[in-house]
C-alpha atoms as a PDB file:
ATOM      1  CA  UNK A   1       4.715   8.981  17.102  1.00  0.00           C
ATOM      2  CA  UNK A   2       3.433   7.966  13.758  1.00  0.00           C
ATOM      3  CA  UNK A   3       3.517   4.098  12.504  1.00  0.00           C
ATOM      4  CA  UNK A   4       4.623   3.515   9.336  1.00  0.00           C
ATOM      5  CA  UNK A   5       4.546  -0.308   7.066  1.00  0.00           C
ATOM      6  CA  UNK A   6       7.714  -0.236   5.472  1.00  0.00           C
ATOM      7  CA  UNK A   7       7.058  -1.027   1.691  1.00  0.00           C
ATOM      8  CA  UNK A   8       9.928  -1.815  -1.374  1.00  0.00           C
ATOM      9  CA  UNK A   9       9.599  -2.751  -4.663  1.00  0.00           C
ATOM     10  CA  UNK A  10       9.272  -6.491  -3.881  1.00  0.00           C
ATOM     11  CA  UNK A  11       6.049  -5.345  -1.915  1.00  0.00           C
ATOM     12  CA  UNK A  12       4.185  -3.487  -4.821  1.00  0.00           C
ATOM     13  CA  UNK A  13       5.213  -6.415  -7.418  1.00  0.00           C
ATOM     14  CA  UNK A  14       3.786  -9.038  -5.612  1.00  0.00           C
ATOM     15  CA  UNK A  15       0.563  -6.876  -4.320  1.00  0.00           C
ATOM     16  CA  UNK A  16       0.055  -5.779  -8.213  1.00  0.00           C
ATOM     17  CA  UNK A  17       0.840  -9.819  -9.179  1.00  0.00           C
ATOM     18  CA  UNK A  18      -0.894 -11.514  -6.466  1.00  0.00           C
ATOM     19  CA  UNK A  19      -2.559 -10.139  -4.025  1.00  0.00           C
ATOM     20  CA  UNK A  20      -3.221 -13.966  -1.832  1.00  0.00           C
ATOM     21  CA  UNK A  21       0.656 -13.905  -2.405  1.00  0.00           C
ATOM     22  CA  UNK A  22       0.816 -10.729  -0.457  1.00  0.00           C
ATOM     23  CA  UNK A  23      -1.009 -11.998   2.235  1.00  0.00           C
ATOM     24  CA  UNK A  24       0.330 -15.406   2.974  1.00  0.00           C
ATOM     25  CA  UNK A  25       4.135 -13.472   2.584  1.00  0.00           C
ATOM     26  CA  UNK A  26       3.991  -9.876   4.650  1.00  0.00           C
ATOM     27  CA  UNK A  27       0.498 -10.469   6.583  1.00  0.00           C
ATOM     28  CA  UNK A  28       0.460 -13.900   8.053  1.00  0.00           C
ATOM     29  CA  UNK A  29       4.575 -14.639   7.287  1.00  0.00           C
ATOM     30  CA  UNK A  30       4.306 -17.556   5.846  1.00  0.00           C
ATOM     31  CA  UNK A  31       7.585 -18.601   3.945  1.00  0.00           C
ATOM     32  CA  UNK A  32       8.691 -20.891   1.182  1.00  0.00           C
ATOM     33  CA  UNK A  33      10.397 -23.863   2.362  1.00  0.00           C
ATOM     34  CA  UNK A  34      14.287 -23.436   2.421  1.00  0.00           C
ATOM     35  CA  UNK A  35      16.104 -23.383  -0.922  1.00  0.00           C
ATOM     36  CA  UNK A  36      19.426 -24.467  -1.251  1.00  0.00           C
ATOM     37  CA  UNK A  37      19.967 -23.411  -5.079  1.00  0.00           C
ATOM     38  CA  UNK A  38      18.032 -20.129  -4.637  1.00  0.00           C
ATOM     39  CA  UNK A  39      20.177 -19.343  -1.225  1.00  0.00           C
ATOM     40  CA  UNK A  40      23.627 -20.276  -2.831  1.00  0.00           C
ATOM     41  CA  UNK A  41      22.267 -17.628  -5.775  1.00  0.00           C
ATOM     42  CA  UNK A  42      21.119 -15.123  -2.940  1.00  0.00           C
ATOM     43  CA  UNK A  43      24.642 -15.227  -1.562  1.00  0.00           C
ATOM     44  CA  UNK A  44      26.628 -15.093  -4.754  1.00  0.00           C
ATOM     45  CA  UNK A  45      24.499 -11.954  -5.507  1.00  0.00           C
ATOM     46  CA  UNK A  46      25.433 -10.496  -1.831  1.00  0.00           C
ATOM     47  CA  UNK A  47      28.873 -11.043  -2.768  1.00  0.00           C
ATOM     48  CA  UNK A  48      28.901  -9.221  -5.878  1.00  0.00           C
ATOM     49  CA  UNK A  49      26.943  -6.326  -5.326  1.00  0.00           C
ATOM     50  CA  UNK A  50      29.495  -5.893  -2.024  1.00  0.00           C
ATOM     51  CA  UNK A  51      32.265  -6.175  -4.538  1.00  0.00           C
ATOM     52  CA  UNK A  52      30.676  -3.513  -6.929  1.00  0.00           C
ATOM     53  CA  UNK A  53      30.043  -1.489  -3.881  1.00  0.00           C
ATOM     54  CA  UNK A  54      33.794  -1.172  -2.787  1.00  0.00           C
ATOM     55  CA  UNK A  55      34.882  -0.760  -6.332  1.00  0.00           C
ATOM     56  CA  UNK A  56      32.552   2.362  -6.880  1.00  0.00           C
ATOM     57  CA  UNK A  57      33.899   3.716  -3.280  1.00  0.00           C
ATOM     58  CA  UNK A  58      37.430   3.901  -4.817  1.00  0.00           C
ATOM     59  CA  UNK A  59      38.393   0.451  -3.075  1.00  0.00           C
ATOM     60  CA  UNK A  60      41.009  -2.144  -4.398  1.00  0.00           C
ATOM     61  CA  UNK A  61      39.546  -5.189  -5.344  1.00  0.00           C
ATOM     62  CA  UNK A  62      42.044  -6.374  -7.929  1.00  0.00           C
ATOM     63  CA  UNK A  63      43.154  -9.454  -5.225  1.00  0.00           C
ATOM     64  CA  UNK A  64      39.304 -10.839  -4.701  1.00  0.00           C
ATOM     65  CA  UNK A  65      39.374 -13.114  -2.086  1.00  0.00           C
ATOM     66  CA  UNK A  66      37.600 -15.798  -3.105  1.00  0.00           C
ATOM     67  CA  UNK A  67      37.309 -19.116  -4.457  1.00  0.00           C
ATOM     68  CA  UNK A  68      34.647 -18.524  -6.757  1.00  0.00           C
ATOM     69  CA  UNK A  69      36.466 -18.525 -10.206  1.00  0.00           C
ATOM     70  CA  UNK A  70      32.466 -17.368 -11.429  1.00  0.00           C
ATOM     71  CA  UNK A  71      32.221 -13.966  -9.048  1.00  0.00           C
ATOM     72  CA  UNK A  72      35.970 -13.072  -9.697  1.00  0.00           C
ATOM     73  CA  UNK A  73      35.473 -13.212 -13.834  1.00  0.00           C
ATOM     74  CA  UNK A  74      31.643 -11.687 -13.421  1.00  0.00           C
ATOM     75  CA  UNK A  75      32.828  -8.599 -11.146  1.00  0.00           C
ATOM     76  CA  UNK A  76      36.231  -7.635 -13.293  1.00  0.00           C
ATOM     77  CA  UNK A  77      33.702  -8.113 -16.828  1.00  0.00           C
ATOM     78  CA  UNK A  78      31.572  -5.577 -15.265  1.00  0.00           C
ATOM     79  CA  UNK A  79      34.026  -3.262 -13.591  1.00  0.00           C
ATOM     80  CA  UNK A  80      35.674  -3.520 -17.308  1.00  0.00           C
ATOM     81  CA  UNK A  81      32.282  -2.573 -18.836  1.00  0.00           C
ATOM     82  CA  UNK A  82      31.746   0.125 -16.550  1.00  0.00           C
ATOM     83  CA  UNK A  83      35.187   1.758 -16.665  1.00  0.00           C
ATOM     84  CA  UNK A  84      33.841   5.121 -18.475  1.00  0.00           C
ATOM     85  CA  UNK A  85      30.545   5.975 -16.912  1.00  0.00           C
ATOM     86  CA  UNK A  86      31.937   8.112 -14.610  1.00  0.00           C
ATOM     87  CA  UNK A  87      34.693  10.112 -16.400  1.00  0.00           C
ATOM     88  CA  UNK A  88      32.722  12.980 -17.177  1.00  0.00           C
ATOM     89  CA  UNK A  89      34.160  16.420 -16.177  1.00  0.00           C
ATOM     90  CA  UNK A  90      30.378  17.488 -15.035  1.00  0.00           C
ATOM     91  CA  UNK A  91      30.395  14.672 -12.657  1.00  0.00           C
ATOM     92  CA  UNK A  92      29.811  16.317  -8.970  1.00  0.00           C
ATOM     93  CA  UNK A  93      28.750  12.848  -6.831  1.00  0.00           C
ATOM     94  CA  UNK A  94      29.025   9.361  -6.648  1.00  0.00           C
ATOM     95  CA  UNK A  95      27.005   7.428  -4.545  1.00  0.00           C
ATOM     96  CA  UNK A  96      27.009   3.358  -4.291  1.00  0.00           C
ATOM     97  CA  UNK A  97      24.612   1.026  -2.396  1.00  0.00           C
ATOM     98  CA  UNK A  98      22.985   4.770  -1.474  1.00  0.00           C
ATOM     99  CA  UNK A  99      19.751   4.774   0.733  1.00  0.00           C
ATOM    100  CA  UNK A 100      16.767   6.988   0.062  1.00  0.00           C
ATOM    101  CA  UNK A 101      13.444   7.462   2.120  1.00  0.00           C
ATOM    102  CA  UNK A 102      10.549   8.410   0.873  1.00  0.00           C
ATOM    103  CA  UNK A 103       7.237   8.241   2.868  1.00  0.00           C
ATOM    104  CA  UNK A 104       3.513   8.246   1.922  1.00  0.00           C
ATOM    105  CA  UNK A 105       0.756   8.788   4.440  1.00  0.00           C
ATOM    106  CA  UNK A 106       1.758   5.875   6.966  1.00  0.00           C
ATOM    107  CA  UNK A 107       4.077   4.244   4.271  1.00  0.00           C
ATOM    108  CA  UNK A 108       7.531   4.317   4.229  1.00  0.00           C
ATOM    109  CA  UNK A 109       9.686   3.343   1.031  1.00  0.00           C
ATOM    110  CA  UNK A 110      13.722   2.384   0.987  1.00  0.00           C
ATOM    111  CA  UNK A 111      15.022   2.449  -2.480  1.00  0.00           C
ATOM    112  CA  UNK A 112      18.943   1.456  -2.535  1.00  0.00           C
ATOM    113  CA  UNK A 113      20.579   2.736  -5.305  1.00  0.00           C
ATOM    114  CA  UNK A 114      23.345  -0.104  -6.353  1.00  0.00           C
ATOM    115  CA  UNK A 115      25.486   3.011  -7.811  1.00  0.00           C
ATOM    116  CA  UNK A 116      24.053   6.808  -8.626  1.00  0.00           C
ATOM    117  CA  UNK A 117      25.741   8.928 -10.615  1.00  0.00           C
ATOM    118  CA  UNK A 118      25.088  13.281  -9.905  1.00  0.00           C
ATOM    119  CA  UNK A 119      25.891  15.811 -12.624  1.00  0.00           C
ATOM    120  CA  UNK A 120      25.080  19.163 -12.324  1.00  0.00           C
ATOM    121  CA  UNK A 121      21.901  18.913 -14.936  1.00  0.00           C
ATOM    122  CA  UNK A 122      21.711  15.435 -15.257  1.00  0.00           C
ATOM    123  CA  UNK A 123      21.410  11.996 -12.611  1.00  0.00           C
ATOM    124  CA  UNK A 124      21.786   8.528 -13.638  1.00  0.00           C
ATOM    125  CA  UNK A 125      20.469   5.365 -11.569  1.00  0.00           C
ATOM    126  CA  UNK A 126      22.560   2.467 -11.984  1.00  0.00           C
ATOM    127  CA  UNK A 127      21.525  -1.559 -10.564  1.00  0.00           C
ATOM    128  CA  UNK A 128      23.812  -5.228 -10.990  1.00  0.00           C
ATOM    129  CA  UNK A 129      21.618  -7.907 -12.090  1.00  0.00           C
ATOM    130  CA  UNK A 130      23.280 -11.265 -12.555  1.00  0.00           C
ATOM    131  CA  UNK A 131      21.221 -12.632 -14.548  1.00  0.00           C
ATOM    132  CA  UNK A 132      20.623 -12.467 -17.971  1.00  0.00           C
ATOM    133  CA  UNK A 133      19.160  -9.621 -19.834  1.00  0.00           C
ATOM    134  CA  UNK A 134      15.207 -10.397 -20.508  1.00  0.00           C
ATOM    135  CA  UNK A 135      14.630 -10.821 -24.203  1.00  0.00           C
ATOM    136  CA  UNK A 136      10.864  -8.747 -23.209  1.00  0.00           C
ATOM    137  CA  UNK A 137      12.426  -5.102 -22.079  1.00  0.00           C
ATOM    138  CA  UNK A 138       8.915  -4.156 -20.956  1.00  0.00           C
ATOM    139  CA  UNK A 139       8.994  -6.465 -18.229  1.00  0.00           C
ATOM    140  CA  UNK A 140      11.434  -3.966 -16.740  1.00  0.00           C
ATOM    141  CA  UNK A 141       9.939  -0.761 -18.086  1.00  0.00           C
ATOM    142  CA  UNK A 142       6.902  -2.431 -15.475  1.00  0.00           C
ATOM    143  CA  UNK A 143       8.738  -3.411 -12.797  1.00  0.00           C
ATOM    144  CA  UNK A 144       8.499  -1.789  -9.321  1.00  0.00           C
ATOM    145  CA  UNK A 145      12.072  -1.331  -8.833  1.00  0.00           C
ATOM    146  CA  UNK A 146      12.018   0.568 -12.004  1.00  0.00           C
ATOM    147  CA  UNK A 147       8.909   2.592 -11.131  1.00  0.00           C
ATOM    148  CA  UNK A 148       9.824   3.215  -8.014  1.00  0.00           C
ATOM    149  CA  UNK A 149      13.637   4.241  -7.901  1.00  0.00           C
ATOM    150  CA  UNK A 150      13.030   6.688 -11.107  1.00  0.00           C
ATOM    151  CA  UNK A 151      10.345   8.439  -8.876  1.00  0.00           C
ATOM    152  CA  UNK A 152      11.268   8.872  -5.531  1.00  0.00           C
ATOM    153  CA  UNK A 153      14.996  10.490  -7.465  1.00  0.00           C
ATOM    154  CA  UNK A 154      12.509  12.449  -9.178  1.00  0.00           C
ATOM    155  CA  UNK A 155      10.436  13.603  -5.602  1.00  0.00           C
ATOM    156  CA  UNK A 156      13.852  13.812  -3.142  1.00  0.00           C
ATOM    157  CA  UNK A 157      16.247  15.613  -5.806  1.00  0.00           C
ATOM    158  CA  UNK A 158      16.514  18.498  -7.501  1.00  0.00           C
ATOM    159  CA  UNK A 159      16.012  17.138 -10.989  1.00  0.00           C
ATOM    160  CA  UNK A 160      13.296  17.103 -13.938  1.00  0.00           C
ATOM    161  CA  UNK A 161      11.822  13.575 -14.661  1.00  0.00           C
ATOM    162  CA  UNK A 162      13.358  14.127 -18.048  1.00  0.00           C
ATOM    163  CA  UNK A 163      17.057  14.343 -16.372  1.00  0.00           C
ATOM    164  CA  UNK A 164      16.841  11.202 -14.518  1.00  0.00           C
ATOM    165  CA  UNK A 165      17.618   7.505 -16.532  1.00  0.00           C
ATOM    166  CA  UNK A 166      18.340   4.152 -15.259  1.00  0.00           C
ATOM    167  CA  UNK A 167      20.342   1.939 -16.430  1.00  0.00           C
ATOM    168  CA  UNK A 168      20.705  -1.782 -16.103  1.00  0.00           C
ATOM    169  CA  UNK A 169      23.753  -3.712 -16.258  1.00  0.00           C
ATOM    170  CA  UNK A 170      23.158  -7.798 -16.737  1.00  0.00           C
ATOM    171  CA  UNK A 171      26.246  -9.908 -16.029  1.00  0.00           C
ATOM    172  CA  UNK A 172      25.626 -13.807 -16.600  1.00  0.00           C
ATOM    173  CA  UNK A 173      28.807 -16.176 -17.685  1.00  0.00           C
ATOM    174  CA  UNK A 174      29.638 -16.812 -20.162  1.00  0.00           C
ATOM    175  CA  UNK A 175      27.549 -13.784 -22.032  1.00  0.00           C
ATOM    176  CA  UNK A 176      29.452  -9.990 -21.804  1.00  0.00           C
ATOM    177  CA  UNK A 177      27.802  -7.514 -19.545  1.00  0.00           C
ATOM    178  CA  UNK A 178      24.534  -6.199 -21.119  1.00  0.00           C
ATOM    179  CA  UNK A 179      23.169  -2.738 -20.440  1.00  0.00           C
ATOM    180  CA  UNK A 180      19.975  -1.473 -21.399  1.00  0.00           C
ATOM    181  CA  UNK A 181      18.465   2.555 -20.504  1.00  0.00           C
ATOM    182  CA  UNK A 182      15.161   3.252 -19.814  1.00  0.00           C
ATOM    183  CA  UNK A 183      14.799   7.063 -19.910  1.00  0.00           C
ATOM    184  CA  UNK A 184      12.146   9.253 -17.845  1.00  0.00           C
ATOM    185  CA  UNK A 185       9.498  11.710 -18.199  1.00  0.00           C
ATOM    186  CA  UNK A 186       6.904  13.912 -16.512  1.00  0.00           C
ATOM    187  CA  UNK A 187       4.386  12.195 -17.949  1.00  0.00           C
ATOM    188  CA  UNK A 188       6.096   8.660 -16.891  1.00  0.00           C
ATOM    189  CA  UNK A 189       6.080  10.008 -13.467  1.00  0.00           C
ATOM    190  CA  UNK A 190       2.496  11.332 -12.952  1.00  0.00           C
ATOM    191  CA  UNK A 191       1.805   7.848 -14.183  1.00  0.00           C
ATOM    192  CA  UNK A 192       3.658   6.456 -11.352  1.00  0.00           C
ATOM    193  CA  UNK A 193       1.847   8.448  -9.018  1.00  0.00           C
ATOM    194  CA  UNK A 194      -1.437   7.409 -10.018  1.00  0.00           C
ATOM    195  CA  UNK A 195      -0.455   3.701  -9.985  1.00  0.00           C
ATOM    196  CA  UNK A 196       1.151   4.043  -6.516  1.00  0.00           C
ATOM    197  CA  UNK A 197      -1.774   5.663  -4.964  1.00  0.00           C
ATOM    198  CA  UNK A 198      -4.228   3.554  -6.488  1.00  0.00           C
ATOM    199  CA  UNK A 199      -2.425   0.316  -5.085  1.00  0.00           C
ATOM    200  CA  UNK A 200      -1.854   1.874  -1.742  1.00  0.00           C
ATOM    201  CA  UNK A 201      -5.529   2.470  -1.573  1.00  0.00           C
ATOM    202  CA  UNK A 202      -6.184  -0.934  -2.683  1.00  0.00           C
ATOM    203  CA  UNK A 203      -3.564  -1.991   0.162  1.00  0.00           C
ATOM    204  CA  UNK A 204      -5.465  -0.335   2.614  1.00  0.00           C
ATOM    205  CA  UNK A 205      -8.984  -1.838   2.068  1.00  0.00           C
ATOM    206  CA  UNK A 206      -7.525  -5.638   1.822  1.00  0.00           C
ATOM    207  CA  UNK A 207      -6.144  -5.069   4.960  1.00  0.00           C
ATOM    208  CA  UNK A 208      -8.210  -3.763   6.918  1.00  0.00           C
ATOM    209  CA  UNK A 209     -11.156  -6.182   5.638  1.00  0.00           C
ATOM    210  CA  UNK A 210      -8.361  -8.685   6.231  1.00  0.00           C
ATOM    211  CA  UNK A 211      -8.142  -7.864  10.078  1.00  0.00           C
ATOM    212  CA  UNK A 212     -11.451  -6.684  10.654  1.00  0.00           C
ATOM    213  CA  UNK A 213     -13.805  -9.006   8.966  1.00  0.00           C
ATOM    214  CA  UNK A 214     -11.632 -12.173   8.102  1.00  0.00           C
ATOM    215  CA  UNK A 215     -11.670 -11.367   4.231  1.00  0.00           C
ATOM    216  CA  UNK A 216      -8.815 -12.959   2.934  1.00  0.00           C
ATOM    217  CA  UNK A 217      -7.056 -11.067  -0.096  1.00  0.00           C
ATOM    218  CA  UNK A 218      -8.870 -11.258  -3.586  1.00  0.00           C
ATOM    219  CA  UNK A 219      -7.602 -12.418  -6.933  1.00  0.00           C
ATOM    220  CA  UNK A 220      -7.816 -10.778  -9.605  1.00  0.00           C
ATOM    221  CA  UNK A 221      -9.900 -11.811 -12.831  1.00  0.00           C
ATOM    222  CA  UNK A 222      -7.358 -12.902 -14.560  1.00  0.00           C
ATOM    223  CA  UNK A 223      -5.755 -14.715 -11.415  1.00  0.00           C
ATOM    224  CA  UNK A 224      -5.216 -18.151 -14.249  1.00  0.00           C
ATOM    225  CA  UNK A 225      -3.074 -16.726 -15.593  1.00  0.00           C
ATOM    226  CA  UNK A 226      -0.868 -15.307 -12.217  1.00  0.00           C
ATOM    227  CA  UNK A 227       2.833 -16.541 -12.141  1.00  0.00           C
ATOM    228  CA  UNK A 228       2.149 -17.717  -8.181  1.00  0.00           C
ATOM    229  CA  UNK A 229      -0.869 -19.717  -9.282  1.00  0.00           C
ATOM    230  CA  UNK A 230       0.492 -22.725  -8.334  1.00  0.00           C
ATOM    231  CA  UNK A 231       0.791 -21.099  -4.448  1.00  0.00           C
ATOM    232  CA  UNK A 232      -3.136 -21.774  -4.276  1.00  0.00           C
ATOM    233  CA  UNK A 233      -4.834 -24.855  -5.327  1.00  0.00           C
ATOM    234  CA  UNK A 234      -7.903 -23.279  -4.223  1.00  0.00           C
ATOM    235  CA  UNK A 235      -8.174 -21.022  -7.371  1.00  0.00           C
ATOM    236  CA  UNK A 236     -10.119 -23.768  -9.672  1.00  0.00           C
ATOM    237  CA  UNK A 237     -13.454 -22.806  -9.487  1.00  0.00           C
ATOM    238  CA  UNK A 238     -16.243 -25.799  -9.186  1.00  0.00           C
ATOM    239  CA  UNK A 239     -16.748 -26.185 -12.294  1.00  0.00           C
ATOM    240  CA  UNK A 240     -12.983 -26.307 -13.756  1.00  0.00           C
ATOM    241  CA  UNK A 241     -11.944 -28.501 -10.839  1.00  0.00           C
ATOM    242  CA  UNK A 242     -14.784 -31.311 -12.209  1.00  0.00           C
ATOM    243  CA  UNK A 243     -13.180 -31.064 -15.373  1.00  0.00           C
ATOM    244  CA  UNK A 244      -9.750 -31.748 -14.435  1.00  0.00           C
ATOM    245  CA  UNK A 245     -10.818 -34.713 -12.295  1.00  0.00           C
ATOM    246  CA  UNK A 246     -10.143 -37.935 -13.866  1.00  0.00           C
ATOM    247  CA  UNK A 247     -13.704 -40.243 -14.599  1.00  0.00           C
ATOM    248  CA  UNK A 248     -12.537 -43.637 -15.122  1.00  0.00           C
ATOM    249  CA  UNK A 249      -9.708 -45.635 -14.389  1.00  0.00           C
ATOM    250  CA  UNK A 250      -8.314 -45.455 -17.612  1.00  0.00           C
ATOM    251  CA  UNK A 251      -7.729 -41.467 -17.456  1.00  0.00           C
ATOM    252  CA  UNK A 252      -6.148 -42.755 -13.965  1.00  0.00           C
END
């Protein structure tokens, strides 16, 4: 029976970010210490995707049960934002919090589609973020989750690149649900296949010099500059780390 490393999104961001990140995170599970402002932000975000999901299922959430005046306001904005995606006659599927596998060699990718639209020439990725919208749309166009979910539609269903599109929906009191498109391509998609391959390969060798030969994962050049830098004091070279020590006890 063949093994498979089950990979999402989060995986390929941080590998293509920081690849020490990687390591510390999915090879030697190491964790952050606890959070209790990013946990209570984790769990409001449970709750309101699992609201979304039951709306897009047809359920009645008109009575939410909750004390959270925030979620209750955030969810009917958004279900009141929403109200018309789906009233096309051409419509043939819904599909919310929907699962897809897609493997590669030994890996094995989950995308979970927060709601996925199916018309007959046409398919339409939908995702909640509660957060705002980023002011720098390319930092989605770049992301992963992006990447990923357009591609493995395009490999598992019967549709062109050019009839897929996601669509993000941003939902942050006290702004209005923001949506923005970002529309696909064959050309967008061979892309992604290059750039997946090439990290899996690069995967592969860090790991297996990793557990072979003790090589711990590599920076890149322009590591400085890396969003986790902070994770490693380590990265100051010699030389930088002599000039950022103080030399009398005035700089003290």
């Amino acid at each position: 029976m063949a093994s498979y490393w089950h990979l999402s999104q989060k995986h390929l961001n941080t590998l293509e970010t920081c690849p020490p990140l990687f390591q510390k995170l999915y090879l030697q599970q190491l964790k952050s210490p606890f959070n209790l402002i990013q946990e209570e932000k984790t769990q409001w975000g449970k709750q309101f995707h699992l609201l979304m999901q039951q709306h897009n299922l047809g359920l009645f959430i008109d009575d939410i049960q909750t004390e959270n005046d925030d979620l209750k306001v955030s969810v009917k904005a958004l279900v009141n934002a929403t109200e018309n995606i789906w009233k096309s006659s051409d419509i043939i599927a819904r599909k919310a919090e929907y699962q897809v596998n897609y493997t590669i060699k030994n890996y094995l990718f989950t995308s979970v589609y927060d709601l996925l639209i199916l018309s007959e020439n046409k398919a339409v990725i939908f995702d909640w973020k509660t957060y705002l919208k980023p002011q720098n749309e390319q930092i989605l166009i770049n992301n992963w989750q992006t990447k990923l979910y357009l591609y493995i539609l395009a490999e598992k269903f019967p549709y062109k690149p050019s009839q897929i599109s996601f669509t993000y929906w941003f939902v942050k009191l006290p702004n209005e649900p923001q949506k923005y498109t970002i529309t696909y391509n064959k050309i967008k998609h061979e892309k992604t296949r290059k750039e997946l391959n090439y990290l899996l390969k690069k995967l592969e060798h860090l790991t297996t010099e990793y557990i072979e030969n003790k090589v711990n994962f590599s920076h890149h050049n322009n590591c400085e500059t890396c969003p986790h830098r902070y994770h490693f004091p380590n990265l100051l070279t010699e030389s930088k780390l002599h000039q950022n020590l103080p030399t009398s006890l005035d700089d003290i």
